[in-house]
Protein backbone atom coordinates (compact mmCIF):
# COMPACT_ATOMS: atom_id res chain seq x y z
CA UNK A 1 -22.18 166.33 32.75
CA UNK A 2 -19.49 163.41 33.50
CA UNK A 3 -20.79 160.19 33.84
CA UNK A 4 -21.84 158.92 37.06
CA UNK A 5 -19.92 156.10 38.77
CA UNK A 6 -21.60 152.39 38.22
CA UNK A 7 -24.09 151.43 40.81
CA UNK A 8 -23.73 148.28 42.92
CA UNK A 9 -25.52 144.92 41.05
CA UNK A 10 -28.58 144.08 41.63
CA UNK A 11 -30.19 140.94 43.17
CA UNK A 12 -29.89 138.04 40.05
CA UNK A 13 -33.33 138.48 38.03
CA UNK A 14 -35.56 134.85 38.26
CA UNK A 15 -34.70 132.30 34.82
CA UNK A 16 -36.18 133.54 31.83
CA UNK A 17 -37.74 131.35 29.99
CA UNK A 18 -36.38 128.94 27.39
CA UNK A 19 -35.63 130.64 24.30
CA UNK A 20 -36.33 129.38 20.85
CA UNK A 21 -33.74 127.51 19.15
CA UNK A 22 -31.64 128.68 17.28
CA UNK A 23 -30.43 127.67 14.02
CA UNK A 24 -28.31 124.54 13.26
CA UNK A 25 -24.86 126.26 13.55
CA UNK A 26 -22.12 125.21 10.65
CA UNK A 27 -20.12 121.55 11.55
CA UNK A 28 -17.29 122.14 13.45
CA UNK A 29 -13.93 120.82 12.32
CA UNK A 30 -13.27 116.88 13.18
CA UNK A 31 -11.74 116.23 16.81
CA UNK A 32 -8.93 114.33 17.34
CA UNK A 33 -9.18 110.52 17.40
CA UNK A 34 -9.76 109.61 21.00
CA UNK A 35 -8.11 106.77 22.56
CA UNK A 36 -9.12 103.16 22.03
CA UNK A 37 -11.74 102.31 24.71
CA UNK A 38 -11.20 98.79 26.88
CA UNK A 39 -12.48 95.70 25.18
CA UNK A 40 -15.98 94.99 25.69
CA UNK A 41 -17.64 91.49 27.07
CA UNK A 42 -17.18 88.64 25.18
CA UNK A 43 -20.74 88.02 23.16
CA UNK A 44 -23.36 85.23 23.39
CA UNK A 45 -22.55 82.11 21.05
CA UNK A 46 -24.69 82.74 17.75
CA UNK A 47 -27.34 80.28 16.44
CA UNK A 48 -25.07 77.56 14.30
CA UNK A 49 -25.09 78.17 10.94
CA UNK A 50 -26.24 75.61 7.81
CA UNK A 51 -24.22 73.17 6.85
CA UNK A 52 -22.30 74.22 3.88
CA UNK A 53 -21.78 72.54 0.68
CA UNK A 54 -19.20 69.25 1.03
CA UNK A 55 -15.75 70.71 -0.33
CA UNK A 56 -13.80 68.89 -2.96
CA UNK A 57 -11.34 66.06 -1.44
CA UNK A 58 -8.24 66.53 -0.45
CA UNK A 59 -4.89 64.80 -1.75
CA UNK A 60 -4.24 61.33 -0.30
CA UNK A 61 -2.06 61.68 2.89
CA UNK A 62 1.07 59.57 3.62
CA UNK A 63 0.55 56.21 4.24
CA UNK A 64 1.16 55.58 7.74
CA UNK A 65 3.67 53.43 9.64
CA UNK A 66 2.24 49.78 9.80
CA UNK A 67 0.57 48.82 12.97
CA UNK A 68 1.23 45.82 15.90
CA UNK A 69 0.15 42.86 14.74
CA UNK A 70 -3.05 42.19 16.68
CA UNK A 71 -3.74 39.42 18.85
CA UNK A 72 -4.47 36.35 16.72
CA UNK A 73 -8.63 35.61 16.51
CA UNK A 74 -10.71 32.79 17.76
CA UNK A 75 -10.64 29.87 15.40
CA UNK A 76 -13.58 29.71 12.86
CA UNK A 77 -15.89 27.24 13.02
CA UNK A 78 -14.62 24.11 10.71
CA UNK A 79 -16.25 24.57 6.93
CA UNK A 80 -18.14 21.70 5.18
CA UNK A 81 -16.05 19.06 3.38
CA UNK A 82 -15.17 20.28 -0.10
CA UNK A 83 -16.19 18.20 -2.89
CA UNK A 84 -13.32 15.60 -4.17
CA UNK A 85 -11.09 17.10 -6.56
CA UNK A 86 -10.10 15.51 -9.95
CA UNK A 87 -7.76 13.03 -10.31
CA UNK A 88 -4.12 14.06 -10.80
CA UNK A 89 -1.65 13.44 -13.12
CA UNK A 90 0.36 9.73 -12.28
CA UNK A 91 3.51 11.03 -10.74
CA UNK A 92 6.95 9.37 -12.01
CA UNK A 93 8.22 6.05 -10.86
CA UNK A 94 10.17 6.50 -7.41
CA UNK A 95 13.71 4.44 -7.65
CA UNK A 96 13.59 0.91 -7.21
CA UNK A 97 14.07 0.30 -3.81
CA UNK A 98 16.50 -1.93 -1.90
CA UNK A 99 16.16 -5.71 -2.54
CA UNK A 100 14.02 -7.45 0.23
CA UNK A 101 15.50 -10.47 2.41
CA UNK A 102 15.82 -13.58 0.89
CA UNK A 103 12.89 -16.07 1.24
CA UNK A 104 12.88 -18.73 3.21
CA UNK A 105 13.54 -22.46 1.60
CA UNK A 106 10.85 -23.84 0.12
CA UNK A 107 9.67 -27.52 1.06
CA UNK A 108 11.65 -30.27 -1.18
CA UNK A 109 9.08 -31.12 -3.68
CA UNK A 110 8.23 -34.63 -5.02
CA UNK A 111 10.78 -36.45 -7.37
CA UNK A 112 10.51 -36.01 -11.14
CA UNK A 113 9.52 -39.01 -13.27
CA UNK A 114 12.95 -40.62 -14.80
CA UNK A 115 13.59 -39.03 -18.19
CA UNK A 116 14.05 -40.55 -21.01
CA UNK A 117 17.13 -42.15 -22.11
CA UNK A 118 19.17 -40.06 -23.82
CA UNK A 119 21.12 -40.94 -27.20
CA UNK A 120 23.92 -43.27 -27.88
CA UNK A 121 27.03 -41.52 -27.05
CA UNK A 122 29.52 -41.07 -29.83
CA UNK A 123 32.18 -43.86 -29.94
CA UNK A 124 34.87 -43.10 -27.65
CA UNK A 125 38.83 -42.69 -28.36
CA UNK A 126 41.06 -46.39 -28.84
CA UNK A 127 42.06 -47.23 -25.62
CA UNK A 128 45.90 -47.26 -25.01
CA UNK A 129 47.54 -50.24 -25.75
CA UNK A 130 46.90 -53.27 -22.96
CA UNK A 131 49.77 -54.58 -20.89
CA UNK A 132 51.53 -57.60 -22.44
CA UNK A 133 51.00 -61.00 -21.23
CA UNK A 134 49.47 -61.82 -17.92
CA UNK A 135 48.70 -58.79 -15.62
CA UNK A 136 46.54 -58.26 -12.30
CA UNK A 137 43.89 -55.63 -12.62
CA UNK A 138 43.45 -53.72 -8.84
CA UNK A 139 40.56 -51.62 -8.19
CA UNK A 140 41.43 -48.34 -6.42
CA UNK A 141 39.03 -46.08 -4.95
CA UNK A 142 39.39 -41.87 -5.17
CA UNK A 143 38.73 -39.33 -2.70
CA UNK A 144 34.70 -38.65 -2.44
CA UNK A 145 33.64 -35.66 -3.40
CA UNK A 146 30.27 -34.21 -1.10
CA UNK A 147 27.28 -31.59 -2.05
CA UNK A 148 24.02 -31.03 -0.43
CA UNK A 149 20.56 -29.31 -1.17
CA UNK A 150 21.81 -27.65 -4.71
CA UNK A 151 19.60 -26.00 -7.49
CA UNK A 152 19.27 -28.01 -10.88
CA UNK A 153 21.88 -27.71 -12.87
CA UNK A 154 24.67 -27.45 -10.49
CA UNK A 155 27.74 -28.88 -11.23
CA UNK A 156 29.93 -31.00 -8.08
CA UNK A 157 33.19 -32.43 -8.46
CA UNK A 158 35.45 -33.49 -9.65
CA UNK A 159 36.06 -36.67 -7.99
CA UNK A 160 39.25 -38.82 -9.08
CA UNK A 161 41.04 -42.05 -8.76
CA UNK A 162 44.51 -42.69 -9.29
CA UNK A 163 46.97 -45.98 -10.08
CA UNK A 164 50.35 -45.86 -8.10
CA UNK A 165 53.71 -47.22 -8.34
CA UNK A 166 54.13 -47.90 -11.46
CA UNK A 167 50.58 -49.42 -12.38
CA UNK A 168 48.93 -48.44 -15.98
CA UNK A 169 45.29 -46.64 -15.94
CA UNK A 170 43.01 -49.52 -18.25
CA UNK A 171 40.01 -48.60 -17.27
CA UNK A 172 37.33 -46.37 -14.36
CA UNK A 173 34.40 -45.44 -13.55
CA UNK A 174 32.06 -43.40 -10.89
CA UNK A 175 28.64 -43.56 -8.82
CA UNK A 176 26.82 -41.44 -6.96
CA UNK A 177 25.91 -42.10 -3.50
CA UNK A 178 23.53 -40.52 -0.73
CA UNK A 179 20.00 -40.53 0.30
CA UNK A 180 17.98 -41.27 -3.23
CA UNK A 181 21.30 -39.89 -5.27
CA UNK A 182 19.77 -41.75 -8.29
CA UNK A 183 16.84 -39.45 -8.49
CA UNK A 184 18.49 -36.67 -7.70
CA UNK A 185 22.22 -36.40 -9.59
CA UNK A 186 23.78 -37.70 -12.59
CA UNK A 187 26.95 -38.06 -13.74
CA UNK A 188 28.02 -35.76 -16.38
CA UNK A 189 31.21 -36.87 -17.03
CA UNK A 190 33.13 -39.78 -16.26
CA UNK A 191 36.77 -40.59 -18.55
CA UNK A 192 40.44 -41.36 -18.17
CA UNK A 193 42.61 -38.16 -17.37
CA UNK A 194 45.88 -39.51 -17.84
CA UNK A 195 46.29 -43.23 -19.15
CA UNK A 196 50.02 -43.50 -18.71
CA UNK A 197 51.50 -44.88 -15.65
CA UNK A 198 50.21 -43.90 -12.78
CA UNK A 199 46.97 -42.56 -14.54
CA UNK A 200 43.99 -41.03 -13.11
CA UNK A 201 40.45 -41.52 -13.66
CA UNK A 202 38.02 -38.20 -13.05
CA UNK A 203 34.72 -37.82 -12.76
CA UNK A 204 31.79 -35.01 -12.64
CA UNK A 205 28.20 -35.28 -11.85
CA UNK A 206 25.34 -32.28 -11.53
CA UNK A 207 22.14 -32.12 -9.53
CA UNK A 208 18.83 -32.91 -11.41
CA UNK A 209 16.09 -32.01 -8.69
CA UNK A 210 16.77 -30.01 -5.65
CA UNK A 211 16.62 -32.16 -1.94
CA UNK A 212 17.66 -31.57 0.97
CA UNK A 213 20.16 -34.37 1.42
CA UNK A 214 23.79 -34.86 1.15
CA UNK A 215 25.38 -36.83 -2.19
CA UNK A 216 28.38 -38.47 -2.32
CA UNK A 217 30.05 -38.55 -5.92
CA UNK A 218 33.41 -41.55 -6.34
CA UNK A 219 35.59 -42.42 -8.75
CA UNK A 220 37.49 -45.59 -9.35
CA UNK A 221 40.40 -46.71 -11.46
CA UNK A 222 41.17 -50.05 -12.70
CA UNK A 223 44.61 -50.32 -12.65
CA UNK A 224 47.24 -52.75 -14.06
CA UNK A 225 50.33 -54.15 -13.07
């Protein structure tokens, strides 16, 4: 005959037990990539590692802008005295420098011994021709002539005598006066000038040793009228 309806399901049967497994089924086809997960926790700080090897050096950097000066140091202590050094070369002659003041005078030494007399003169020129007959012979007297204190050898005068109106020059002469003139001077020269009318006589002395006095050199004429 037909068959009958279902019946109504029973009461659920206890849990069998736990079959044996089956066999490893074939791998199933790769799932999609899933979405990056949120970073983890920061790790623990490893052990430091060995020093490695000491690389090669680098190329030399730029030199650098120069530095302030720093503040100056404490002095040293002062070193031991060198040994002296060698003599050095003489250096050239400075320029003569400026002549110093002028000494003061000497003392006057002592007089000189008198030299000895000199030659015999040559014989002098013919006197002009003497007035005629009786004439009167007047002695004038020139203008004296002064030095004082000289060096040897200088030369004073000349001192000179002269006839007037009218009178003829027949003859002269000089002397030297003054403290001890005869030590002192001498006459160097001592002649007619002019022997016409009216003539003069002239005379010249220089100083022999140096004193500190005054001499007085005069001439005279002999004149005739």
């Amino acid at each position: 005959g037909a068959t009958g309806d279902q019946g109504a399901t029973g009461d659920t049967g206890d849990k069998g037990s736990t079959g044996d497994q089956g066999a490893t089924g074939n791998q199933g086809a790769t799932g999609d990539k899933g979405t990056t997960g949120d970073t983890g926790d920061k790790g623990s700080t490893g052990d430091k590692g060995a020093t490695g090897d000491q690389g090669p050096a680098g190329p030399q950097g730029p030199t650098g802008a120069t530095g302030a000066q720093g503040p100056t140091g404490d002095a040293g202590a002062a070193g031991t005295t060198g040994n002296e050094g060698a003599t050095g070369d003489k250096g050239a002659s400075g320029d003569q420098g400026p002549a110093g003041p002028s000494g003061v005078t000497g003392a006057t030494g002592a007089t000189g011994q008198t030299g000895a007399k000199g030659p015999t003169g040559d014989t002098g020129a013919t006197g002009p021709t003497g007035l005629s007959g009786a004439s009167t012979i007047t002695r004038v007297t020139g203008t004296p002539v002064t030095s004082t204190n000289q060096n040897p050898g200088t030369n004073f005068g000349p001192a000179t005598a002269s006839c007037t109106g009218g009178s003829r020059l027949v003859g002269g002469g000089a002397d030297i006066t003054g403290g001890t003139g005869a030590g002192s001077a001498a006459i160097t020269n001592s002649s007619p000038s002019a022997t016409t009318v009216n003539g003069t006589w002239s005379a010249n002395a220089a100083w022999i040793t140096k004193a500190n006095i005054t001499l007085t050199l005069t001439a005279y004429a002999l004149c005739a009228s």
